[in-house]
Protein backbone atom coordinates (compact mmCIF):
# COMPACT_ATOMS: atom_id res chain seq x y z
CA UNK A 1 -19.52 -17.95 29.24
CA UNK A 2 -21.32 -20.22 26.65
CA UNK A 3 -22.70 -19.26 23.44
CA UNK A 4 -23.71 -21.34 20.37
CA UNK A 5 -24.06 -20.05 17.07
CA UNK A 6 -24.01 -23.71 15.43
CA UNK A 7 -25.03 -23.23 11.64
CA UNK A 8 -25.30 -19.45 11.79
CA UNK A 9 -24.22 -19.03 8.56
CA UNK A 10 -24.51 -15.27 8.41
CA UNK A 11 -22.06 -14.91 11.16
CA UNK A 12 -18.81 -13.08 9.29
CA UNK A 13 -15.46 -11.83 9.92
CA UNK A 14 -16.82 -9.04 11.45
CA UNK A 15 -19.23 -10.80 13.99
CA UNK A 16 -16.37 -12.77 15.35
CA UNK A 17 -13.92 -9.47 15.82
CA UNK A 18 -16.48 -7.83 17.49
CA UNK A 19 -17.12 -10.84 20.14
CA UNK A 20 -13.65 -11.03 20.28
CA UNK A 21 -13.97 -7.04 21.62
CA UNK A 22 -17.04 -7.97 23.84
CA UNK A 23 -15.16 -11.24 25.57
CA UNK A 24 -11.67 -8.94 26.06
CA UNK A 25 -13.89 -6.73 28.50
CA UNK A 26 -15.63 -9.04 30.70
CA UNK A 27 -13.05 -9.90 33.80
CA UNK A 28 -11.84 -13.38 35.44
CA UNK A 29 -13.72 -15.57 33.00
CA UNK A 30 -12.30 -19.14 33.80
CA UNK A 31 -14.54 -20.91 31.25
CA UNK A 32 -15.57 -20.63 27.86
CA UNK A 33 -17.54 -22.83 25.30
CA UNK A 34 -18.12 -21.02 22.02
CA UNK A 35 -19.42 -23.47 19.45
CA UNK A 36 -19.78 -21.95 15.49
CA UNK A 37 -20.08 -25.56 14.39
CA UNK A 38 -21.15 -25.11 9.74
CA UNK A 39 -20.89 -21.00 10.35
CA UNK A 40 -19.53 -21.58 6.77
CA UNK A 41 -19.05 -17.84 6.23
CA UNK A 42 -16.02 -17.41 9.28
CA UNK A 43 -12.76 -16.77 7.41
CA UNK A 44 -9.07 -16.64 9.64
CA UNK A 45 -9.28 -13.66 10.22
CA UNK A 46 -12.62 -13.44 12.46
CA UNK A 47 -10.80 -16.15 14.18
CA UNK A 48 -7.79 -14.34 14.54
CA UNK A 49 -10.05 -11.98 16.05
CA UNK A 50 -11.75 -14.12 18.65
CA UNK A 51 -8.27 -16.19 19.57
CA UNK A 52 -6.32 -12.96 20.48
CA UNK A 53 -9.18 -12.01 22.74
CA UNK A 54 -8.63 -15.15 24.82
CA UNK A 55 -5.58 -14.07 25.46
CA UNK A 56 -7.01 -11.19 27.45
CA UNK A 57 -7.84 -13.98 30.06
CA UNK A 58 -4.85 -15.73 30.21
CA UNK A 59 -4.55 -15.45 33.57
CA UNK A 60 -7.71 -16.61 34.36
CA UNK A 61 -9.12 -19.15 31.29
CA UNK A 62 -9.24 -22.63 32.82
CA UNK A 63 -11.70 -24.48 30.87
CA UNK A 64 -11.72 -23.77 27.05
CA UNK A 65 -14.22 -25.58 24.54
CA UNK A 66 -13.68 -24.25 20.53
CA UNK A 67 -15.93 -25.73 17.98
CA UNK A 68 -15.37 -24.94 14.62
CA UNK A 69 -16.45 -27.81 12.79
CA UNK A 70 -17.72 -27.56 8.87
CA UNK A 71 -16.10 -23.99 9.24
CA UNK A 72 -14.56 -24.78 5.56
CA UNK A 73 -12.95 -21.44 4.87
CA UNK A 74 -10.61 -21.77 7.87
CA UNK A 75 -6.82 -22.69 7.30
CA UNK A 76 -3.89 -22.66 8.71
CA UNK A 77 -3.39 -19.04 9.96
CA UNK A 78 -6.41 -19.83 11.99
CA UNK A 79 -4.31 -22.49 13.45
CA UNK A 80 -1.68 -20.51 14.00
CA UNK A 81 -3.25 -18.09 15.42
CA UNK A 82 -4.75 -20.32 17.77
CA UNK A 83 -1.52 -22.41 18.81
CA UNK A 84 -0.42 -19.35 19.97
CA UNK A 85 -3.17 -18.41 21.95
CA UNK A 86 -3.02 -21.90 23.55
CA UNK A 87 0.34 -21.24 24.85
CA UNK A 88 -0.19 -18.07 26.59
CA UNK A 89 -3.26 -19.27 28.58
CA UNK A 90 -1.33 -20.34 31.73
CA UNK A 91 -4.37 -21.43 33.40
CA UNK A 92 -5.86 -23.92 30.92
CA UNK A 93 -6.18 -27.53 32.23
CA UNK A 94 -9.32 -28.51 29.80
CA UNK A 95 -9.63 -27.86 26.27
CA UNK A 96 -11.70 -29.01 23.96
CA UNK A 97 -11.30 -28.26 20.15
CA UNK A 98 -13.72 -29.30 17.03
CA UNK A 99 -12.02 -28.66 14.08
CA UNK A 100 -13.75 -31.72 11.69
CA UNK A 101 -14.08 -31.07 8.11
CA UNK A 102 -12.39 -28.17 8.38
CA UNK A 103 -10.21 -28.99 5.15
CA UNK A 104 -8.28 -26.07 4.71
CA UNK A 105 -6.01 -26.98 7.90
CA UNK A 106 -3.21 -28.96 6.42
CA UNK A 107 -0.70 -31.20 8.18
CA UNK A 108 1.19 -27.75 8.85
CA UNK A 109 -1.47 -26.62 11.04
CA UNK A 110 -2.50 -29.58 12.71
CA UNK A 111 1.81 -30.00 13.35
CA UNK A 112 1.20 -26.52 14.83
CA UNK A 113 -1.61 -27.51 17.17
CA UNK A 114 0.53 -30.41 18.21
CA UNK A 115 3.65 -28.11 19.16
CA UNK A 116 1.21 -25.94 21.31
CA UNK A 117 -0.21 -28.79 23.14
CA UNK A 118 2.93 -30.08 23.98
CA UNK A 119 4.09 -26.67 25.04
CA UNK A 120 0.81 -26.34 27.26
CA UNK A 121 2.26 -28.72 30.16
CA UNK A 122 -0.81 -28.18 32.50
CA UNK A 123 -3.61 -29.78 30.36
CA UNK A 124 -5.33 -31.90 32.30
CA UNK A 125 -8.22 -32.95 29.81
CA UNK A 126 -7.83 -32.35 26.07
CA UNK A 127 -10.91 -33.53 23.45
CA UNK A 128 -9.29 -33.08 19.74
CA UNK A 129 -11.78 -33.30 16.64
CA UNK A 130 -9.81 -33.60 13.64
CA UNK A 131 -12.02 -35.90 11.56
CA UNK A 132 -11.44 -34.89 7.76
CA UNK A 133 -9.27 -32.25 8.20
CA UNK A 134 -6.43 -31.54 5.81
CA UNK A 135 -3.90 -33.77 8.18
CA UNK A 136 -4.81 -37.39 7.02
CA UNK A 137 -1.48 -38.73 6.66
CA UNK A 138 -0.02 -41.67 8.67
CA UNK A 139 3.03 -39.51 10.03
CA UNK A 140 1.09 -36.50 11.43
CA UNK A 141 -1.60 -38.91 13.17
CA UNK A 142 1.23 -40.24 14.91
CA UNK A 143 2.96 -37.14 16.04
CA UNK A 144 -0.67 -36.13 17.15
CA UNK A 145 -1.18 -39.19 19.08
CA UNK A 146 2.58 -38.63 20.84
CA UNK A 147 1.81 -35.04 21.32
CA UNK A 148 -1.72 -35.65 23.43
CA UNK A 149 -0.46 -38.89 25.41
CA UNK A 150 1.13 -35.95 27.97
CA UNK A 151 -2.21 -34.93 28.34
CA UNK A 152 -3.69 -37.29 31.72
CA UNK A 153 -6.92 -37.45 29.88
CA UNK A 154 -7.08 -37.10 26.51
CA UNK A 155 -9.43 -37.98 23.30
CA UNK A 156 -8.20 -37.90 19.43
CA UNK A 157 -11.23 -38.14 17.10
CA UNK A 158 -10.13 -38.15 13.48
């Protein structure tokens, strides 16, 4: 499944809950790349939304690409929300997760991210966009950088 909404900026709260709805009924999806790259009006909670509805395919979800770059109301519930969605997808050996300028997520939430990934021990390829983010502090980059070395193939942009 693959669907960009890149600078959508009417896409709300409400848009992203009921995606999350469509996405929970389709069966055996083992890949999916939704990009909502500068959909400036998503808040967490439409991410909340569409994160717990992965987790409908958690049996199944192999290949995950997230892009929520220049989504600037997001924070860190959304990450939250979403580290705990990464551990429950047994399946997942690729991820890939744009998160740039997306200043609201703090060093807590990027910490978060980096507990998940280190919890998922099946990754096989992981692409992490954290440029401008909250996170920019020497100590976090590092645990980052520790956390995604587990990962065979691996990319840290920030």
């Amino acid at each position: 499944l693959e669907l960009i909404f890149g600078l959508c900026t009417k896409i709300e709260d409400s848009g992203l809950s009921a995606l999350g709805t469509a996405i929970s009924s389709i069966h055996g999806l083992k890949g999916i790349v939704l990009n909502f790259g500068t959909c400036t009006s998503i808040k967490d909670d439409g991410a909340t939304a569409l994160c717990l509805s992965l987790i409908h395919h958690s049996a199944t979800l192999q290949f995950l690409e997230l892009n929520f770059s220049d989504c600037k109301k997001l924070g860190d519930n959304t990450a939250n929300i979403l580290s705990q969605t990464l551990i429950k997808l047994k399946k997942l050996d690729h991820l890939e997760l744009y998160l740039s300028r997306c200043k609201k997520i703090t060093s807590n939430g990027v910490s978060l991210i980096s507990s998940a990934i280190n919890k998922v021990g099946h990754l096989k390829n992981l692409r992490l966009f954290l440029k401008d983010t909250g996170m920019m502090n020497v100590s976090m980059v590092e645990r980052m950088k520790e956390a995604i070395s587990t990962v065979p193939s691996h990319t840290l942009f920030i």
